[in-house]
N, C-alpha and C. Protein backbone atom coordinates (compact mmCIF):
# COMPACT_ATOMS: atom_id res chain seq x y z
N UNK A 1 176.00 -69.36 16.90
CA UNK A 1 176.35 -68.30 15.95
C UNK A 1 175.05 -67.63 15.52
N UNK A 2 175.19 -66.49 15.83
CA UNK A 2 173.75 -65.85 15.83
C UNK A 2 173.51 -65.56 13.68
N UNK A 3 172.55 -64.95 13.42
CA UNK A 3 172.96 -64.57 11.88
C UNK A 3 173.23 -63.36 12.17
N UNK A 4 173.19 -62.61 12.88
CA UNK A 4 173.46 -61.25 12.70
C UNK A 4 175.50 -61.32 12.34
N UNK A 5 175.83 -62.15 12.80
CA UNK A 5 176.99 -62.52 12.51
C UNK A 5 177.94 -62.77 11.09
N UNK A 6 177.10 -63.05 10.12
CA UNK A 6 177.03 -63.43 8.96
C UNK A 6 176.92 -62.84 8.14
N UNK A 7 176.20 -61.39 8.44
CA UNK A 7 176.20 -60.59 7.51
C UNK A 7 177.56 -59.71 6.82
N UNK A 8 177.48 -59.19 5.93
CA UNK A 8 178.36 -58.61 5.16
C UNK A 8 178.41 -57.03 5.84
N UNK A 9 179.53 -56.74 6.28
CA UNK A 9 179.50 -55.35 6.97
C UNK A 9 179.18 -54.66 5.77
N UNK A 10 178.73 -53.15 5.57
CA UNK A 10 178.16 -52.29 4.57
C UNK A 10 179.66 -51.82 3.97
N UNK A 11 179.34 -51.58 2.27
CA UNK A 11 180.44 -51.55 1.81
C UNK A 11 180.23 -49.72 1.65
N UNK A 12 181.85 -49.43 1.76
CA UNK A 12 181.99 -47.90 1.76
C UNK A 12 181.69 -47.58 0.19
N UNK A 13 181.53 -46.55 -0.14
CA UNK A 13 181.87 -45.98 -1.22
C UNK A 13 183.00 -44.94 -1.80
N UNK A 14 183.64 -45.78 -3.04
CA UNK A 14 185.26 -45.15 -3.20
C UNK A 14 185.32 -43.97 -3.38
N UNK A 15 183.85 -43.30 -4.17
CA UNK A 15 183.99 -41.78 -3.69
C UNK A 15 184.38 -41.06 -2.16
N UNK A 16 183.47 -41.73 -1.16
CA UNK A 16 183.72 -41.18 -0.26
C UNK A 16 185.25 -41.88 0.14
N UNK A 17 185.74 -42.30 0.57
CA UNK A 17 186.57 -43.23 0.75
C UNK A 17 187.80 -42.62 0.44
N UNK A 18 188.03 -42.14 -1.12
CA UNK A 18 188.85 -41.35 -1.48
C UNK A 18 188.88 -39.51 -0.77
N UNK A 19 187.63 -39.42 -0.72
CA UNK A 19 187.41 -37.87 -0.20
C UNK A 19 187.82 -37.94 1.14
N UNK A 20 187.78 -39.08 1.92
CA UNK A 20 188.09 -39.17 2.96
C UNK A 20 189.51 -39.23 3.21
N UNK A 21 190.31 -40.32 2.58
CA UNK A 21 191.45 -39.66 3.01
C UNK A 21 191.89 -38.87 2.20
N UNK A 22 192.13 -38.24 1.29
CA UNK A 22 192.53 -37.29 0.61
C UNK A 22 192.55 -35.94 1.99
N UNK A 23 191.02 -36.01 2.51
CA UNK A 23 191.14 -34.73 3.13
C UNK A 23 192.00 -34.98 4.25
N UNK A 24 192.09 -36.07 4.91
CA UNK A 24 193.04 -36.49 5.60
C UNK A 24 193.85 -36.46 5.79
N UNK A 25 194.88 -36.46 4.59
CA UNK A 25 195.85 -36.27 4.22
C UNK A 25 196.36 -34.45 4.37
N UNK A 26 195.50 -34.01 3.62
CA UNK A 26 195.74 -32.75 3.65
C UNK A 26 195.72 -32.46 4.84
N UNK A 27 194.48 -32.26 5.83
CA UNK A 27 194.87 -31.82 7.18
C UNK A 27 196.02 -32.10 7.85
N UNK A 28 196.32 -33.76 7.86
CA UNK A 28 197.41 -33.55 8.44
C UNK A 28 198.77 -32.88 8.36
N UNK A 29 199.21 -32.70 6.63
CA UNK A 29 200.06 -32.07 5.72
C UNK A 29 199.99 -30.52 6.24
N UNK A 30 198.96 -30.28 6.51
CA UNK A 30 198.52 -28.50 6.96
C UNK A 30 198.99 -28.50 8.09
N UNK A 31 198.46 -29.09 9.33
CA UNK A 31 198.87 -29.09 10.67
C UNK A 31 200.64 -29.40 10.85
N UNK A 32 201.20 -30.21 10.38
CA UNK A 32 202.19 -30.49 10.61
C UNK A 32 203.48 -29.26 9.91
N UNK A 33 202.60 -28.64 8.79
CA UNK A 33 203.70 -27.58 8.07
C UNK A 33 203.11 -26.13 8.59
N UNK A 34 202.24 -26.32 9.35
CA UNK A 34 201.41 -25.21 9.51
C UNK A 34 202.32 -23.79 10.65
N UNK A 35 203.31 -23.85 11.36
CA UNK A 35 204.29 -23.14 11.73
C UNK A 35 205.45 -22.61 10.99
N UNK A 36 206.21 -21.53 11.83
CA UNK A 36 206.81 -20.51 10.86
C UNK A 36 208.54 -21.89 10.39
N UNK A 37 208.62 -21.69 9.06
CA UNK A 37 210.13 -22.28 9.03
C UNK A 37 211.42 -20.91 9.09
N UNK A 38 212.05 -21.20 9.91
CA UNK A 38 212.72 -20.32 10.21
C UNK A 38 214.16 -20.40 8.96
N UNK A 39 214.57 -21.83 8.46
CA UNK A 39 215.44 -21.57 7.76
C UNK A 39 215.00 -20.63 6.71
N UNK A 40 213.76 -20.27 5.97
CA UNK A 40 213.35 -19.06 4.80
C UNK A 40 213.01 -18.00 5.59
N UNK A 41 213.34 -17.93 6.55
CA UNK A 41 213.24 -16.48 6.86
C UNK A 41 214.77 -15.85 6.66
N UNK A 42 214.87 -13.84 6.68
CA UNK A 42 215.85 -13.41 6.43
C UNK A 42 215.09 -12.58 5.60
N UNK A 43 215.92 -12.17 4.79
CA UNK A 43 215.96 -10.61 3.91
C UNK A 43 214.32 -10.68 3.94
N UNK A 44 213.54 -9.58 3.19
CA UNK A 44 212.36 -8.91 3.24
C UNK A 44 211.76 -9.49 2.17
N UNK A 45 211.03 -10.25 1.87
CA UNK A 45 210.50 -10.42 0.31
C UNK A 45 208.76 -10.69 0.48
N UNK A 46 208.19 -9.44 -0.62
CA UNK A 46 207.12 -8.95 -1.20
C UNK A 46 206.14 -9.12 0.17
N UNK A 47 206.58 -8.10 1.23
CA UNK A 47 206.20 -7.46 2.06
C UNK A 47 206.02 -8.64 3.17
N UNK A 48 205.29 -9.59 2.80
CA UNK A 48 204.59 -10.20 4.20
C UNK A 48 204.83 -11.64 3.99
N UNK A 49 204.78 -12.75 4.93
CA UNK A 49 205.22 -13.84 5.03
C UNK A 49 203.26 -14.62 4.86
N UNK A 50 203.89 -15.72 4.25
CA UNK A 50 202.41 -16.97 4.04
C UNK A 50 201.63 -16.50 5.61
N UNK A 51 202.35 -16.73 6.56
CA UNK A 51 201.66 -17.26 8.04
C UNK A 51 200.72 -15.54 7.75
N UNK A 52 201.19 -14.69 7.71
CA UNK A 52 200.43 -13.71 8.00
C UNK A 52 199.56 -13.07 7.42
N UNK A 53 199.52 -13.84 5.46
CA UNK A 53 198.54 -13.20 4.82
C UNK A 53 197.04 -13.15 5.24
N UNK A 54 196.51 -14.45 6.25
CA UNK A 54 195.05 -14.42 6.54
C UNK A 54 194.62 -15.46 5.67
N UNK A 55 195.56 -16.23 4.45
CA UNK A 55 194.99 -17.16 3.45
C UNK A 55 195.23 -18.66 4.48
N UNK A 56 194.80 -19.72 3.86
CA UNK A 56 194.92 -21.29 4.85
C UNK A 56 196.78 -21.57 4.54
N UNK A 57 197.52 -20.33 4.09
CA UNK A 57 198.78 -20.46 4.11
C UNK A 57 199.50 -22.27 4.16
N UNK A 58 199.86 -22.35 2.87
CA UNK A 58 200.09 -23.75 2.47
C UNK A 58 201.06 -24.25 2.85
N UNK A 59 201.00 -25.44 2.65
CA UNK A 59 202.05 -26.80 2.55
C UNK A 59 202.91 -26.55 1.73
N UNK A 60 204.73 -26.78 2.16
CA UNK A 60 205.42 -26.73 1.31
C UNK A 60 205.34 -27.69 0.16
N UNK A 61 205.43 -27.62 -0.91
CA UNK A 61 205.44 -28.79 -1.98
C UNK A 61 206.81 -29.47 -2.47
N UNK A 62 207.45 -28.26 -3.39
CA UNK A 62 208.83 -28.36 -3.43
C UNK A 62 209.12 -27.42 -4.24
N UNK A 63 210.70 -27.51 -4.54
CA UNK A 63 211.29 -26.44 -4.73
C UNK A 63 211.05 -26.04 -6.42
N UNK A 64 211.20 -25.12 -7.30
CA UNK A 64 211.05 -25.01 -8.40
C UNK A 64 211.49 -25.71 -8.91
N UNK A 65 212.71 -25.66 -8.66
CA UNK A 65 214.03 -26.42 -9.80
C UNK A 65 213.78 -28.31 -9.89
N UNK A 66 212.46 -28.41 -9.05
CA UNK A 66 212.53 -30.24 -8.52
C UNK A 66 211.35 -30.24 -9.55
N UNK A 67 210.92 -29.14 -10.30
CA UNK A 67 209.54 -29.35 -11.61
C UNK A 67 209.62 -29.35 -13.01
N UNK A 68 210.26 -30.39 -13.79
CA UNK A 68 210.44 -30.61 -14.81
C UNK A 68 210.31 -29.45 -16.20
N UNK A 69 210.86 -28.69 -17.00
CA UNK A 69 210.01 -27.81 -18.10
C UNK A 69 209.00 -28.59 -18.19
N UNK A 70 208.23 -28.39 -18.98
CA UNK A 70 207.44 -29.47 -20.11
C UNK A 70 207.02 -30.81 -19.10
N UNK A 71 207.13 -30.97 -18.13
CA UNK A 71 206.57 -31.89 -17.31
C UNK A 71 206.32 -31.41 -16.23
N UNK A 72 206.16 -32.34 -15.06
CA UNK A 72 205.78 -32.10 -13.89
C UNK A 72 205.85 -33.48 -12.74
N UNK A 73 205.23 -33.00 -11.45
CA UNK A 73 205.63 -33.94 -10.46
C UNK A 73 204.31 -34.27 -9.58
N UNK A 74 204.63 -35.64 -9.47
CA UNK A 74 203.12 -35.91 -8.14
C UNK A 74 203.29 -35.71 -7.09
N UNK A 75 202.46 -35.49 -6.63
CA UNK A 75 202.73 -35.66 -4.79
C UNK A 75 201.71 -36.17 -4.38
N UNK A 76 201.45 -37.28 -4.41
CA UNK A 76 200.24 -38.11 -4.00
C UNK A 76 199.61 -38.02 -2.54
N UNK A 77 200.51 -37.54 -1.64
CA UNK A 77 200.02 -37.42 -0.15
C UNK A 77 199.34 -36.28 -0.30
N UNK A 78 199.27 -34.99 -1.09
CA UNK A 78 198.74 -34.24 -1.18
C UNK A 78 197.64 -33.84 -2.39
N UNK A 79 197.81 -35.12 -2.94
CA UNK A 79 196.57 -35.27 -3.93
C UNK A 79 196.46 -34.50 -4.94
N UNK A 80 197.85 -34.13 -5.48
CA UNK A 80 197.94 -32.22 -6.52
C UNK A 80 199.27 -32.35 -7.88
N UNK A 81 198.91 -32.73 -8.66
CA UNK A 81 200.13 -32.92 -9.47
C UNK A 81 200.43 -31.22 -9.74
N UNK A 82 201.82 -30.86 -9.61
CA UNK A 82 202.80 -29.58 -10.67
C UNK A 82 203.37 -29.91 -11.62
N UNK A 83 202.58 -28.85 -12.21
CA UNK A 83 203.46 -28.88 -13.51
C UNK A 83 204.11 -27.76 -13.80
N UNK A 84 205.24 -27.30 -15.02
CA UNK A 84 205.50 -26.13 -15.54
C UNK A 84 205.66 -26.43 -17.24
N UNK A 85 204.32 -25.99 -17.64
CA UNK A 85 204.22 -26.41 -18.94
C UNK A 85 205.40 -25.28 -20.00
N UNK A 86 205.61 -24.13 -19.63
CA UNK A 86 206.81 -23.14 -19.57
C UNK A 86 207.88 -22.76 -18.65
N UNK A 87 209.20 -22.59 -19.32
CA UNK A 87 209.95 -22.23 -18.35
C UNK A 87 209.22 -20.81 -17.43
N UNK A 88 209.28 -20.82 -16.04
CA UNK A 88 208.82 -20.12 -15.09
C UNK A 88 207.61 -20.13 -14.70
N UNK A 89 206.12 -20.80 -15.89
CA UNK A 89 205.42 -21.16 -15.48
C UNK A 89 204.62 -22.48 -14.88
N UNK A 90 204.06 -22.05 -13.34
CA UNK A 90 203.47 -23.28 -12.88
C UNK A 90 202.08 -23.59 -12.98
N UNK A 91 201.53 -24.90 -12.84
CA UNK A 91 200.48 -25.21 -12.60
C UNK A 91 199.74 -26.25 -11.78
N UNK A 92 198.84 -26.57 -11.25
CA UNK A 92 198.55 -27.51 -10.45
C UNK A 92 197.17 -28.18 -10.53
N UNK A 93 197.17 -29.17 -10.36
CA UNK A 93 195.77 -29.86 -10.58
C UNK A 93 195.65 -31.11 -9.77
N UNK A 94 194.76 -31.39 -9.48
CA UNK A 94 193.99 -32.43 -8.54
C UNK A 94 194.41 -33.98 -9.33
N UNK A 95 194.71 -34.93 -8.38
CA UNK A 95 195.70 -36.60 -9.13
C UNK A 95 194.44 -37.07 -9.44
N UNK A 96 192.87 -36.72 -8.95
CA UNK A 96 191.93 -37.69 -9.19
C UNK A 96 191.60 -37.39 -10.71
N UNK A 97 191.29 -38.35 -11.66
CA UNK A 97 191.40 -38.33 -12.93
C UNK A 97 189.05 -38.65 -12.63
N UNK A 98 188.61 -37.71 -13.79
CA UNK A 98 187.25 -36.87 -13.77
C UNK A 98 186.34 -38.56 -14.19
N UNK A 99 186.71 -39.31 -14.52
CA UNK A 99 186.37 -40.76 -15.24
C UNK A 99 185.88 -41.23 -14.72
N UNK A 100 187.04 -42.02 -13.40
CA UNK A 100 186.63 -43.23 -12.48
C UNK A 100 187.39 -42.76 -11.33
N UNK A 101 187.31 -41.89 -10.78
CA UNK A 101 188.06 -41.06 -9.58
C UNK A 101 189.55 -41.74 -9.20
N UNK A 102 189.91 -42.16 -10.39
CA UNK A 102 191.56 -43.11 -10.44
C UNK A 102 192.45 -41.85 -9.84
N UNK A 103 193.59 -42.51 -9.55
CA UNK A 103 194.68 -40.96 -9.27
C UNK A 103 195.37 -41.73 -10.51
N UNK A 104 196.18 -40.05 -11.22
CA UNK A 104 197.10 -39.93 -12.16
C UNK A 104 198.13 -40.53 -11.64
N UNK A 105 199.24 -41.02 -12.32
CA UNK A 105 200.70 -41.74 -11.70
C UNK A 105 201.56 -41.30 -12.80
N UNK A 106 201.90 -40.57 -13.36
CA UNK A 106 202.75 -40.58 -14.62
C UNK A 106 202.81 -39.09 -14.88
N UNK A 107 204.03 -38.35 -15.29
CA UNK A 107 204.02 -37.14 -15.94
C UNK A 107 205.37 -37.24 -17.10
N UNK A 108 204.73 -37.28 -18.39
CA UNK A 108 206.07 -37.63 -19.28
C UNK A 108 205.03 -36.45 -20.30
N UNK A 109 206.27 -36.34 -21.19
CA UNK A 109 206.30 -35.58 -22.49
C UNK A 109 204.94 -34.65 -22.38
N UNK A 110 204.50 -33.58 -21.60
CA UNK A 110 203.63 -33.05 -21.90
C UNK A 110 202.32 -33.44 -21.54
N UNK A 111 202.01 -34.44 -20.81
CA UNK A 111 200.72 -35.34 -20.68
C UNK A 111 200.80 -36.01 -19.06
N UNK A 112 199.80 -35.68 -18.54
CA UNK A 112 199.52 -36.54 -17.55
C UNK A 112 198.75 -37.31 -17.72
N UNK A 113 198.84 -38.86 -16.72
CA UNK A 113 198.44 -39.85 -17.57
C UNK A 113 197.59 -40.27 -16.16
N UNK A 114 196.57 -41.47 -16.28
CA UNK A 114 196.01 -42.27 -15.09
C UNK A 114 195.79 -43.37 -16.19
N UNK A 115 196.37 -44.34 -14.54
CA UNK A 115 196.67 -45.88 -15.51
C UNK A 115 195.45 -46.68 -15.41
N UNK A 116 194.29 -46.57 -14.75
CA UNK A 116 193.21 -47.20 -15.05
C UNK A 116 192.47 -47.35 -16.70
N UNK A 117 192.48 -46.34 -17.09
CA UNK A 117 191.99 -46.44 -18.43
C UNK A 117 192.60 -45.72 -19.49
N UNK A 118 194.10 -45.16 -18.72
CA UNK A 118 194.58 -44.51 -20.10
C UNK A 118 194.10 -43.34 -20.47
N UNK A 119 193.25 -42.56 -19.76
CA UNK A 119 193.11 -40.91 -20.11
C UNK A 119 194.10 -40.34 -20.10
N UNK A 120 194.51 -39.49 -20.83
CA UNK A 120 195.47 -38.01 -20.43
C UNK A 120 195.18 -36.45 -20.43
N UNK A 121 195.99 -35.99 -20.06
CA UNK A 121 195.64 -34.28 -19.65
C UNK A 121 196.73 -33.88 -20.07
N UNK A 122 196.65 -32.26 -20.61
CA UNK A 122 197.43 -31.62 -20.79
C UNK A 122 198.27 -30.56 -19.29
N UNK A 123 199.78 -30.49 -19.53
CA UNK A 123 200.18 -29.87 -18.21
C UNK A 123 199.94 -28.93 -18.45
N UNK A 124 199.47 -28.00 -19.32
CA UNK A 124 199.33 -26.46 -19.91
C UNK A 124 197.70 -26.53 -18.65
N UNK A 125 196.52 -26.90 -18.94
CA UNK A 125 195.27 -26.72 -18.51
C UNK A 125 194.91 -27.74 -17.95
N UNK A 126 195.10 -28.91 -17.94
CA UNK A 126 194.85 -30.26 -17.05
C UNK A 126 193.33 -31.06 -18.29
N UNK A 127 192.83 -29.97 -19.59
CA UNK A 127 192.42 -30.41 -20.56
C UNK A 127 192.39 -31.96 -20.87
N UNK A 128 191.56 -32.60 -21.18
CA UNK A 128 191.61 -34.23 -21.88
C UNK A 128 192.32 -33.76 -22.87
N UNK A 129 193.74 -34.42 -23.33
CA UNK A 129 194.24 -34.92 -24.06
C UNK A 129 193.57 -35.88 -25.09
N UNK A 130 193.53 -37.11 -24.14
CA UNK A 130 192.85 -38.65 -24.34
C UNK A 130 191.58 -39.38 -23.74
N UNK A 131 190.50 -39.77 -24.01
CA UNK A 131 189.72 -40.02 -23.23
C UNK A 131 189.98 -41.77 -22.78
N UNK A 132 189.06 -42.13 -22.00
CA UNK A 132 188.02 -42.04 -21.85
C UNK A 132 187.53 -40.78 -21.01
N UNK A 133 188.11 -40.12 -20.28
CA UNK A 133 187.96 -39.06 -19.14
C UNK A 133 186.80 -37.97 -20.54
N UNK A 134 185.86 -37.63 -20.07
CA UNK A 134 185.49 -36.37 -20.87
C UNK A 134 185.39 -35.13 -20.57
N UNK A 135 186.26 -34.88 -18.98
CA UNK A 135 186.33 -33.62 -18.86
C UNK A 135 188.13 -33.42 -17.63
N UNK A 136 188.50 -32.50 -17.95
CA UNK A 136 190.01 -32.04 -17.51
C UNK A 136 189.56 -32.61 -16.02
N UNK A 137 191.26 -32.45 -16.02
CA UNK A 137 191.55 -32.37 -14.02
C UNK A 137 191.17 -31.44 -13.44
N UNK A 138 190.80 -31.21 -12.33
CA UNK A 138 190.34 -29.87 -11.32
C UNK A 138 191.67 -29.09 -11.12
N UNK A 139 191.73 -27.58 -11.41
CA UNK A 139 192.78 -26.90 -10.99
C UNK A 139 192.97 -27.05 -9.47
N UNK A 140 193.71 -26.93 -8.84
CA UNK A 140 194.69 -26.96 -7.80
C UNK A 140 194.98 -25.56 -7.40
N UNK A 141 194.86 -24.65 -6.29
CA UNK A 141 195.92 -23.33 -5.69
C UNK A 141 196.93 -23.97 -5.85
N UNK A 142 197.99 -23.19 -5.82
CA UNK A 142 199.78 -23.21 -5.60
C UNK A 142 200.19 -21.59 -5.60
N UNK A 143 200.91 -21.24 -4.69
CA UNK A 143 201.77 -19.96 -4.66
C UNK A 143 203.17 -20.41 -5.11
N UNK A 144 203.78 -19.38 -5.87
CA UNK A 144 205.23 -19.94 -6.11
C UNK A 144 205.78 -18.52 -5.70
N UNK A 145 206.26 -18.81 -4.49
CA UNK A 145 206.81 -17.42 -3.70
C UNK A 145 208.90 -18.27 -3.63
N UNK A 146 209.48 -17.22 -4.58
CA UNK A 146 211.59 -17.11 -4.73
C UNK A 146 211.26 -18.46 -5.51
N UNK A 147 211.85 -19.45 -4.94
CA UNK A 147 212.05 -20.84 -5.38
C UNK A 147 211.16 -21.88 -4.81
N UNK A 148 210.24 -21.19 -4.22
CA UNK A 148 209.32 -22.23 -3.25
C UNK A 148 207.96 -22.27 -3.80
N UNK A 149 207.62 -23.64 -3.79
CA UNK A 149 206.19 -23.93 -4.54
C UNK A 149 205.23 -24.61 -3.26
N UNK A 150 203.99 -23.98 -2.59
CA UNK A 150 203.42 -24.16 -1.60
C UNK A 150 201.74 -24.45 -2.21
N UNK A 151 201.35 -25.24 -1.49
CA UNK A 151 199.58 -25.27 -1.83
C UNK A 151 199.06 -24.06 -1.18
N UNK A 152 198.10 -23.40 -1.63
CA UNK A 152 197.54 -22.26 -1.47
C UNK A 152 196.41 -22.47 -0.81
């Protein structure tokens, strides 16, 4: 048994680690939604379709009506909590919580939460609520094109 054997392989770092699949995730989420869906096609609406604006034309997320008033929803494969802190309005922000790069798991009464230490954010601005976190969630793109909520 040689010692080279013995050693401790090099440990990753959860920053990267997380950045890694996160982006991972997304690419694959992009590639796989990245063609035309033919069931929303039909009548004409506000001139031009996602595929053709020239933008990285997003991932479906979900539908309006699946986003709580006053709350919101995770989607952890895509690393982006929605919210609609008003009726009709949306918002979006990044699950990694600014602290200890935890992901958020919780959207109740107005507050997003991450269960490592109990920070919260507001669904209005992604704002600290609660610390320990001392600075908001990262905004998120989202288009909300009829009833459809897509990453931008």
């Amino acid at each position: 048994m040689s010692s080279e054997s013995l050693q401790p392989a090099p440990a990753l770092c959860r920053r990267t680690l997380l950045a890694a699949l996160g982006g991972a995730g997304l690419a694959a989420t992009l590639t796989a939604c990245g063609g035309s869906d033919d069931k929303s096609s039909g009548s004409s609406s506000n001139s031009s379709s996602d595929a053709s604006t020239g933008s990285a034309g997003g991932a479906a997320l979900a539908k309006t009506t699946d986003i709580p008033e006053g709350g919101g929803k995770i989607f952890a494969d895509q690393s982006v909590v929605v919210t609609q802190p008003t009726a009709g309005e949306f918002k979006a922000f990044s699950t990694v919580c600014p602290h200890q790069q935890q992901r958020v798991n919780s959207v109740d009464n107005g507050v997003i939460t991450c269960p490592a230490h109990g920070s919260q954010f507001s669904v209005t601005d992604g704002a600290v609520k609660k610390g320990p976190a001392t600075s908001g969630l990262t905004a998120a793109d989202i288009k909300v094109s009829g009833d459809s909520i897509t990453l931008a």
